[in-house]
C-alpha atoms as a PDB file:
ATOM      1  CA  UNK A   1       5.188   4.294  10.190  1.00  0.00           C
ATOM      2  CA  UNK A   2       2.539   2.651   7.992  1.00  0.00           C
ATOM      3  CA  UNK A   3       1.749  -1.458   8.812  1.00  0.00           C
ATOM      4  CA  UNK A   4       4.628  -2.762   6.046  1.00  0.00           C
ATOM      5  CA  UNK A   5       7.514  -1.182   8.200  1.00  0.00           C
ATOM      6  CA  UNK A   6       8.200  -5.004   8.895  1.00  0.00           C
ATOM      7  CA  UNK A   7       8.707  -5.721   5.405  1.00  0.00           C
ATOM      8  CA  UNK A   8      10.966  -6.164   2.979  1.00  0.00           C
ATOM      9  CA  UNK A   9      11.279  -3.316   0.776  1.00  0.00           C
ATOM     10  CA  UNK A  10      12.769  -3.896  -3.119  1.00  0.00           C
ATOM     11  CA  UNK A  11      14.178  -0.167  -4.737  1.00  0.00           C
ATOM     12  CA  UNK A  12      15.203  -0.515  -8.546  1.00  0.00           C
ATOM     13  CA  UNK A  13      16.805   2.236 -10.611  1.00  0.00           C
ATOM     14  CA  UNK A  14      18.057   2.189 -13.878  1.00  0.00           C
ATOM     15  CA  UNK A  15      21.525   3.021 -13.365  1.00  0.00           C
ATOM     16  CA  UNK A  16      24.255   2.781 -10.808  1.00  0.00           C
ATOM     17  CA  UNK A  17      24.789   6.444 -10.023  1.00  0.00           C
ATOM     18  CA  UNK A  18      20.822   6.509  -9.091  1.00  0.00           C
ATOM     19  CA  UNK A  19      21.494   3.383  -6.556  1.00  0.00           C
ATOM     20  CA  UNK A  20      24.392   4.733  -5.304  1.00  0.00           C
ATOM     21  CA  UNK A  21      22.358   7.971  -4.485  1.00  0.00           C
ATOM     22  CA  UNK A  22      19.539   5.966  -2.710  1.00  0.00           C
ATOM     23  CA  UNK A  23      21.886   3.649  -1.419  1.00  0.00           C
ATOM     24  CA  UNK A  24      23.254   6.501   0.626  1.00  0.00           C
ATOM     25  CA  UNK A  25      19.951   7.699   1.181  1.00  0.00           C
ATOM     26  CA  UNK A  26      18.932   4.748   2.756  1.00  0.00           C
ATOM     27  CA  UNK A  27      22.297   3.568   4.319  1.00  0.00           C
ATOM     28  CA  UNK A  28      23.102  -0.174   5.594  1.00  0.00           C
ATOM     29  CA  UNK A  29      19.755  -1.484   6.203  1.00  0.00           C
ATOM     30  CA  UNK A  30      18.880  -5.161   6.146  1.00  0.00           C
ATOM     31  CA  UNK A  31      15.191  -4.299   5.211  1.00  0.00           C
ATOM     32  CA  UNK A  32      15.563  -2.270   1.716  1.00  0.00           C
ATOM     33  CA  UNK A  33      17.344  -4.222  -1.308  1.00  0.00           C
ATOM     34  CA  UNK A  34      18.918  -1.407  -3.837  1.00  0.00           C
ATOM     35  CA  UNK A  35      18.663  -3.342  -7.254  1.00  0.00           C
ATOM     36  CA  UNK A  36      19.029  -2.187 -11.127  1.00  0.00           C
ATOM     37  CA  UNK A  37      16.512  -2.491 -13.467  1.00  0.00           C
ATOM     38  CA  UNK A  38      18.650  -1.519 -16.264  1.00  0.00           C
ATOM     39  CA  UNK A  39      17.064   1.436 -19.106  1.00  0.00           C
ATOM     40  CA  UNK A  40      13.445   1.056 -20.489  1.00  0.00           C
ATOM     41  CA  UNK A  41      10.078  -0.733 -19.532  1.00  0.00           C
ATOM     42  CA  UNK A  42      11.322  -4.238 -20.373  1.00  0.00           C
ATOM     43  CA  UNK A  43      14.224  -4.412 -18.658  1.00  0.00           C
ATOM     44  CA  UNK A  44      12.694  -3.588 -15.746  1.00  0.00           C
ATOM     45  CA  UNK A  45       9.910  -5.396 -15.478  1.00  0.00           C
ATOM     46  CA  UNK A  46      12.229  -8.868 -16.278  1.00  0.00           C
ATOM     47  CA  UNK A  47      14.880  -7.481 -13.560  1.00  0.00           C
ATOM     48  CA  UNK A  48      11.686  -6.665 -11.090  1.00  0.00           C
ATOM     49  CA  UNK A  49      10.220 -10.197 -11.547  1.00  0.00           C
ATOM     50  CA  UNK A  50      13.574 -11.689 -11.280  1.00  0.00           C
ATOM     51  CA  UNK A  51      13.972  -9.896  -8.129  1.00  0.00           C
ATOM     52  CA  UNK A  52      10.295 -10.771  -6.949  1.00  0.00           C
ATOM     53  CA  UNK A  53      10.796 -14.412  -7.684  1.00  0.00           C
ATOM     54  CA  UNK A  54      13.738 -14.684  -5.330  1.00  0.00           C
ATOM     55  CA  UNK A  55      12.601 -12.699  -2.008  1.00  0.00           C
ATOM     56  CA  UNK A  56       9.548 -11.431  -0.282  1.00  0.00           C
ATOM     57  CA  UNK A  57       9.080  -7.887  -0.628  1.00  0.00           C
ATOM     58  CA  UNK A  58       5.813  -5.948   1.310  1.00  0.00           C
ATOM     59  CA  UNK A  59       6.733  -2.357  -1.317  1.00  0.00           C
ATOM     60  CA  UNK A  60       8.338  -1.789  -4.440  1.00  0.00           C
ATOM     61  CA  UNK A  61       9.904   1.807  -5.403  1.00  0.00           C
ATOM     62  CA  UNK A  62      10.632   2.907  -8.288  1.00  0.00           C
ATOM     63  CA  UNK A  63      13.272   5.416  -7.921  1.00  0.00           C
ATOM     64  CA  UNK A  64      15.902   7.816 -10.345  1.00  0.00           C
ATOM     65  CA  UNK A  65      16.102  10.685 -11.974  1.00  0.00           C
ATOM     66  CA  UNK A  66      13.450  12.250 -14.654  1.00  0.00           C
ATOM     67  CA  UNK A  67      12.485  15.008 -16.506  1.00  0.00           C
ATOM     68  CA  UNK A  68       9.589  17.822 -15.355  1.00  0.00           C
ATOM     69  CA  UNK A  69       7.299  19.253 -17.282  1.00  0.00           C
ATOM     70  CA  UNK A  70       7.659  22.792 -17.029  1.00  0.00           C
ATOM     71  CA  UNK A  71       5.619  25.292 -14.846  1.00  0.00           C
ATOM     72  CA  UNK A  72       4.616  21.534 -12.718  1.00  0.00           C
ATOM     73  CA  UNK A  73       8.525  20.044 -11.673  1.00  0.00           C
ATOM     74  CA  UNK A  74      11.020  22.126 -11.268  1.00  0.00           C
ATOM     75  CA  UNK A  75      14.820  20.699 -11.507  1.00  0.00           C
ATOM     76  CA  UNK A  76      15.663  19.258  -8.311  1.00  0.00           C
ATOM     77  CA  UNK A  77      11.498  18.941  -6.951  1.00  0.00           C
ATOM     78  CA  UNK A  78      10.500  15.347  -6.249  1.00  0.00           C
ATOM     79  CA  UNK A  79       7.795  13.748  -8.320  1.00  0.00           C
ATOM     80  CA  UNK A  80       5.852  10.810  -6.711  1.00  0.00           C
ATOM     81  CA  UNK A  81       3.606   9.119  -8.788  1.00  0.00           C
ATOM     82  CA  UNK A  82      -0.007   8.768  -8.445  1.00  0.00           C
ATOM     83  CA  UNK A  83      -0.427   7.389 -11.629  1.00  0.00           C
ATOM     84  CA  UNK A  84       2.295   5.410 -13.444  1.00  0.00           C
ATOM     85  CA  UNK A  85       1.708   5.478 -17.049  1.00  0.00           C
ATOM     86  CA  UNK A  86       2.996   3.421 -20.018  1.00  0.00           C
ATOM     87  CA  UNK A  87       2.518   6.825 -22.210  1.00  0.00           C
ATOM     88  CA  UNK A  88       3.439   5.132 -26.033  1.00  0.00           C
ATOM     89  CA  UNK A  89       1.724   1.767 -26.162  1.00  0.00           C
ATOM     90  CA  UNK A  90      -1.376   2.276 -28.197  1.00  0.00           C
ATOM     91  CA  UNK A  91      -1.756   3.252 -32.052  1.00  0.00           C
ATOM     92  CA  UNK A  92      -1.666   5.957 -34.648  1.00  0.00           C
ATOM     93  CA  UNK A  93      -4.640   6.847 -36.112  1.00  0.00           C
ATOM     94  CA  UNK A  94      -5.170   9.966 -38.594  1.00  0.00           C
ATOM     95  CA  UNK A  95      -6.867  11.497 -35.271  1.00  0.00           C
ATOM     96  CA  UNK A  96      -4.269  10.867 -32.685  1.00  0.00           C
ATOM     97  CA  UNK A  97      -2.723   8.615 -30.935  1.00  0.00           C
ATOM     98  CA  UNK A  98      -4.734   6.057 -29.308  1.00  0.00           C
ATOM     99  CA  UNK A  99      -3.560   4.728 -25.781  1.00  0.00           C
ATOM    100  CA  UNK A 100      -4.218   0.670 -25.266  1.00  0.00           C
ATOM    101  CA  UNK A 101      -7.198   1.084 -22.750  1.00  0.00           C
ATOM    102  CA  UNK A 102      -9.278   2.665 -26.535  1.00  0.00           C
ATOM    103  CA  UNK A 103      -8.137  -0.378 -28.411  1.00  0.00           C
ATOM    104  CA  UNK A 104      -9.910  -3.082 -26.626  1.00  0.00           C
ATOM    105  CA  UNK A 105      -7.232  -5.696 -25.609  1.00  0.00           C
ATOM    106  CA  UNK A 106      -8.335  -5.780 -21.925  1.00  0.00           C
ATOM    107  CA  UNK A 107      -5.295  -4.125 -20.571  1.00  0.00           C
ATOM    108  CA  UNK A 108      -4.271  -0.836 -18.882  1.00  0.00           C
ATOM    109  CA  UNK A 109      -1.492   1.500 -19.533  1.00  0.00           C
ATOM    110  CA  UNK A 110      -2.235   3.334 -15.789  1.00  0.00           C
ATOM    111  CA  UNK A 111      -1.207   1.400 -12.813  1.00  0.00           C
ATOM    112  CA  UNK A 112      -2.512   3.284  -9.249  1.00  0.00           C
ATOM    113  CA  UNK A 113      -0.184   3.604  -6.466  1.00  0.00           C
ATOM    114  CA  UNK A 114      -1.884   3.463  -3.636  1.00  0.00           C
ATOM    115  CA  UNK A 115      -2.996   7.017  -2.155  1.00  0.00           C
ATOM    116  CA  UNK A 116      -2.018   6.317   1.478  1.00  0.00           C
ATOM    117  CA  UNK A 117       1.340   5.151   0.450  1.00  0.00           C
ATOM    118  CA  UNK A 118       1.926   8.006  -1.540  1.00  0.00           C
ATOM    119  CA  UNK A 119       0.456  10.630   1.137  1.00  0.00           C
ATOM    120  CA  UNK A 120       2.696   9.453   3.412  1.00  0.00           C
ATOM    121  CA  UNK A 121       5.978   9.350   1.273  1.00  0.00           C
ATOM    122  CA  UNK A 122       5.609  12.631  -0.280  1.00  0.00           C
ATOM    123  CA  UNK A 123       4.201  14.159   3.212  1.00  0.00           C
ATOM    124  CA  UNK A 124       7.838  12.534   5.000  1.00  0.00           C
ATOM    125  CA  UNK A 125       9.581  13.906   2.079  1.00  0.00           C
ATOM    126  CA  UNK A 126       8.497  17.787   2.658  1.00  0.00           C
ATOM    127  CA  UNK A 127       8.687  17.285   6.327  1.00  0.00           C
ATOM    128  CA  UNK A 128      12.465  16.107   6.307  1.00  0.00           C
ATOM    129  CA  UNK A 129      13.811  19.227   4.698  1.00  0.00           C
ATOM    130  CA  UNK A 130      14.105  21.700   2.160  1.00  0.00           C
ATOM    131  CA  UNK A 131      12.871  19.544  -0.694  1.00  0.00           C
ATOM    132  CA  UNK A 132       9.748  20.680  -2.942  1.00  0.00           C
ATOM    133  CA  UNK A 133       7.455  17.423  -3.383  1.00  0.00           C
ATOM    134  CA  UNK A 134       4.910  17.395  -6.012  1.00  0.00           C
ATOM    135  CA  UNK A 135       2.477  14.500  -6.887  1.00  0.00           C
ATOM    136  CA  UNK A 136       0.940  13.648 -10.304  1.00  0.00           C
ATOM    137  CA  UNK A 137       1.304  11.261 -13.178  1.00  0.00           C
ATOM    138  CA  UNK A 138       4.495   9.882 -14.078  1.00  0.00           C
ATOM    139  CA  UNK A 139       4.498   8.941 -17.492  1.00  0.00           C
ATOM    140  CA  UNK A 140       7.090   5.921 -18.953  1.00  0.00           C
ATOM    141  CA  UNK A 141       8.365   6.375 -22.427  1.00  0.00           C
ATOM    142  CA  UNK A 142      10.506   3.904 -24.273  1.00  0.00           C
ATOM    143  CA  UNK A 143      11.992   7.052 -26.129  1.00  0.00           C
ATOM    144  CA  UNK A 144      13.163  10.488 -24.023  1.00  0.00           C
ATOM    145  CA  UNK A 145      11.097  13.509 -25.338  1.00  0.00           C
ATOM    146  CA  UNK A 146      13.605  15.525 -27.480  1.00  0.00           C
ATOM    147  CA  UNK A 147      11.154  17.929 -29.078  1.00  0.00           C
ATOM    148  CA  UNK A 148       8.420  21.070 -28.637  1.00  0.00           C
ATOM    149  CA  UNK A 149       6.180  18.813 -30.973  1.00  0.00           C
ATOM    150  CA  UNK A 150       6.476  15.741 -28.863  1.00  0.00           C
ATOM    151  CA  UNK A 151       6.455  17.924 -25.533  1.00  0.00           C
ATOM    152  CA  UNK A 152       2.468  19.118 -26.939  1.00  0.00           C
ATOM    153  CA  UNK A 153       1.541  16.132 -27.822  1.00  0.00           C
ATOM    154  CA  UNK A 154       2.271  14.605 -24.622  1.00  0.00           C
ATOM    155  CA  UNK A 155       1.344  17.704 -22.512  1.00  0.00           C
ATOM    156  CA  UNK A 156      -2.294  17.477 -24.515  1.00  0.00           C
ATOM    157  CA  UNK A 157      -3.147  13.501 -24.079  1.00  0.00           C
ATOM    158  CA  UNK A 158      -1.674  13.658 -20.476  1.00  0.00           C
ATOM    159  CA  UNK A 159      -2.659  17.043 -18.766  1.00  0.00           C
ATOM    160  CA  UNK A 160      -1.658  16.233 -15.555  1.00  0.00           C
ATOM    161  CA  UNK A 161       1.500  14.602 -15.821  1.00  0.00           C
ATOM    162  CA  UNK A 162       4.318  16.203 -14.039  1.00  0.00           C
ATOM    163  CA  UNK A 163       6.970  13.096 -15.423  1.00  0.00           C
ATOM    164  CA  UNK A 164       8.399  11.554 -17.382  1.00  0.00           C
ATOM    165  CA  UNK A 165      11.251   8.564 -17.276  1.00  0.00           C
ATOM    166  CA  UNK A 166      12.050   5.041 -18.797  1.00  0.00           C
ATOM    167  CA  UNK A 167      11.138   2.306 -15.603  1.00  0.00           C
ATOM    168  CA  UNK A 168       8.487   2.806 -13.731  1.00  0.00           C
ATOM    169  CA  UNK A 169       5.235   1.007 -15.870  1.00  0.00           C
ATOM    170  CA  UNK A 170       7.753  -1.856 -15.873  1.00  0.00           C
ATOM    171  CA  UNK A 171       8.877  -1.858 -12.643  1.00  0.00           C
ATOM    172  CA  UNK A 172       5.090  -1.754 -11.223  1.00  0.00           C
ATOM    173  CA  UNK A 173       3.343  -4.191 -13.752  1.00  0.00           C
ATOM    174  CA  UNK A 174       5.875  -6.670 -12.308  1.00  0.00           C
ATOM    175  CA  UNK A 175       4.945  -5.682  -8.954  1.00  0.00           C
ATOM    176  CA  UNK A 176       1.196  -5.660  -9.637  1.00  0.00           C
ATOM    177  CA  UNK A 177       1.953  -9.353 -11.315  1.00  0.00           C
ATOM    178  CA  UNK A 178       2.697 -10.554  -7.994  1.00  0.00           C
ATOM    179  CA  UNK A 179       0.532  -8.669  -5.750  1.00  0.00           C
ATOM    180  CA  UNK A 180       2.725  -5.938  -4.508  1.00  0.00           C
ATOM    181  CA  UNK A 181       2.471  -2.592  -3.452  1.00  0.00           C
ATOM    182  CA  UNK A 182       4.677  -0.234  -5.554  1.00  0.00           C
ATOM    183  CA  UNK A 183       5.495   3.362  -6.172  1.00  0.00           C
ATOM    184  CA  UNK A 184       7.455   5.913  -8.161  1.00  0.00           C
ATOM    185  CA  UNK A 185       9.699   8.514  -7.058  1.00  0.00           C
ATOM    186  CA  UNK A 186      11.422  10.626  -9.084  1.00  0.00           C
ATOM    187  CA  UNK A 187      13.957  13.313  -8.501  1.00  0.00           C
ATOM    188  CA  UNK A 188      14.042  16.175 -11.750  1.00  0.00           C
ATOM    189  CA  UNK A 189      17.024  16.851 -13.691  1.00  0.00           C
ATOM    190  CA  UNK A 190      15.715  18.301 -16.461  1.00  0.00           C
ATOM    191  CA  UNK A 191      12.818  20.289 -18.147  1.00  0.00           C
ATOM    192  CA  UNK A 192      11.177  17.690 -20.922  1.00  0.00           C
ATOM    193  CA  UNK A 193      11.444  19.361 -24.560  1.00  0.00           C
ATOM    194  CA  UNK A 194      14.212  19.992 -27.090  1.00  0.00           C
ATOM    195  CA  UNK A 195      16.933  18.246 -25.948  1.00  0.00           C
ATOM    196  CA  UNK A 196      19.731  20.417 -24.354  1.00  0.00           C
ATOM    197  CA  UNK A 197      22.323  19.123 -22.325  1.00  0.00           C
ATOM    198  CA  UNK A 198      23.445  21.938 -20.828  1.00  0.00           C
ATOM    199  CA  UNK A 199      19.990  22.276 -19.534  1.00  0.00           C
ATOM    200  CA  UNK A 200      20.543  19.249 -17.387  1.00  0.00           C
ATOM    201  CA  UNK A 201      21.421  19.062 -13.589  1.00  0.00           C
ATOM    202  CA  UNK A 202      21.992  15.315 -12.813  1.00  0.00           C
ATOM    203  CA  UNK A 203      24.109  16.422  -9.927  1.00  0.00           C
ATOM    204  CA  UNK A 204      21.366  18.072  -8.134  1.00  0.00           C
ATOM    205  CA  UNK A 205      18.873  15.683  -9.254  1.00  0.00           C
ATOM    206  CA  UNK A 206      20.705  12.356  -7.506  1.00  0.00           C
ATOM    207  CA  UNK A 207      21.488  14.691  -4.550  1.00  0.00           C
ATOM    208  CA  UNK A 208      17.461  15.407  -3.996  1.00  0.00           C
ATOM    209  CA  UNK A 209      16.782  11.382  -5.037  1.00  0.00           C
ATOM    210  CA  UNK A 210      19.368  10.869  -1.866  1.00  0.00           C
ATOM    211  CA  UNK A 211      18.019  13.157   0.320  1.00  0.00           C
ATOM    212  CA  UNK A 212      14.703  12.064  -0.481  1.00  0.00           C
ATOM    213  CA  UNK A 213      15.266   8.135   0.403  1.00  0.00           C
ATOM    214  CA  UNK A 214      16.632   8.730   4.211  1.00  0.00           C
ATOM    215  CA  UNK A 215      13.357   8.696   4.985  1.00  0.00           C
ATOM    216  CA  UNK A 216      11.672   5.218   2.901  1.00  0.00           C
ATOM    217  CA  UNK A 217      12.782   3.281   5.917  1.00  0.00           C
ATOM    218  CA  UNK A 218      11.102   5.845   9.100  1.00  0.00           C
ATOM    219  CA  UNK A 219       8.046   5.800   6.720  1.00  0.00           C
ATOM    220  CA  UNK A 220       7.756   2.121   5.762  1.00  0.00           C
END
């Protein structure tokens, strides 16, 4: 175990089927708090600070479901974050899209886990079972990628994402507000481009986000 296994340890997902997987991951333990953040950036940076404000916490996770870019996440790999990135704030320009770091505002759409805490989640991951792990940028969108065009536009301004969901910037700008450490881990359920439903496997996806949180609590 890493030196916050005495800590408190605050989980948000979007959605109740994602904290009932973790929640089962985990099982009844006083240390880890299994809150939702409710669906986009805002909400969960106001339901992360709310939960912040009320307890001490030594980690925050991230955790759900999310879609893979193709040929780096395969349906049902986990993605932990080494980058969480708020990929849509910035500005159209006639060249491109310009992230918020280009603009000059002072402020950063890439918050850095911390490598040691991701080594050793993705590492306890992998060693548990039969459960791919990958590492990479996470990107958070405020709208789902439904299209090839959006797919190349992302896939060319972010190279080395492997992501993409709704929460996490949100979740860990809260945390980084009040000084906490926080990752992202993300289970795939679906390739990112057109949108095709019968393309998804939220089943399998939860069932890997499950698997993968037995072992958040013999880590930290």
């Amino acid at each position: 175990m890493i030196e916050s296994s005495e800590g408190r340890i605050l989980i948000m997902t979007s959605v109740e089927a994602e904290r009932d997987a973790v929640l089962r991951g985990v099982g009844d333990n006083e240390r880890v708090d299994v809150l939702l953040a409710g669906v986009g950036p805002v909400s969960a940076a106001i339901q992360t600070t709310k939960a912040l404000q009320k307890e001490t916490y030594s980690l925050v996770i991230c955790a759900g479901i999310a879609g893979g870019f193709t040929e780096k996440a395969e349906i049902g790999t986990i993605a932990v974050a080494t980058e969480i990135v708020s990929a849509d704030l910035g500005a159209e320009s006639p060249d491109g899209f310009i992230p918020l770091d280009d603009l000059g505002f002072g402020s950063s759409t890439r918050i850095v886990p911390e490598e040691h805490l991701v080594s050793a989640l993705s590492s306890a991951i992998e060693a548990a079972g039969n459960i791919t792990t990958i590492r990479g940028p996470v990107l958070t969108l405020s709208t789902v990628t439904g299209t090839a065009e959006t797919t190349a536009a992302l896939t060319q301004r972010e190279p080395e994402a492997i992501a993409e969901a709704m929460e996490g910037y949100g979740v860990a700008s809260a945390a980084l507000e009040f000084g906490v450490p926080v990752l992202e881990l993300r289970a795939i359920s679906n390739p990112i481009g057109p949108r095709d439903r019968s393309a998804w496997r939220i089943k399998d996806a939860l069932a890997a986000l499950e698997s993968a949180s037995q072992v958040i609590t013999e880590v930290f």
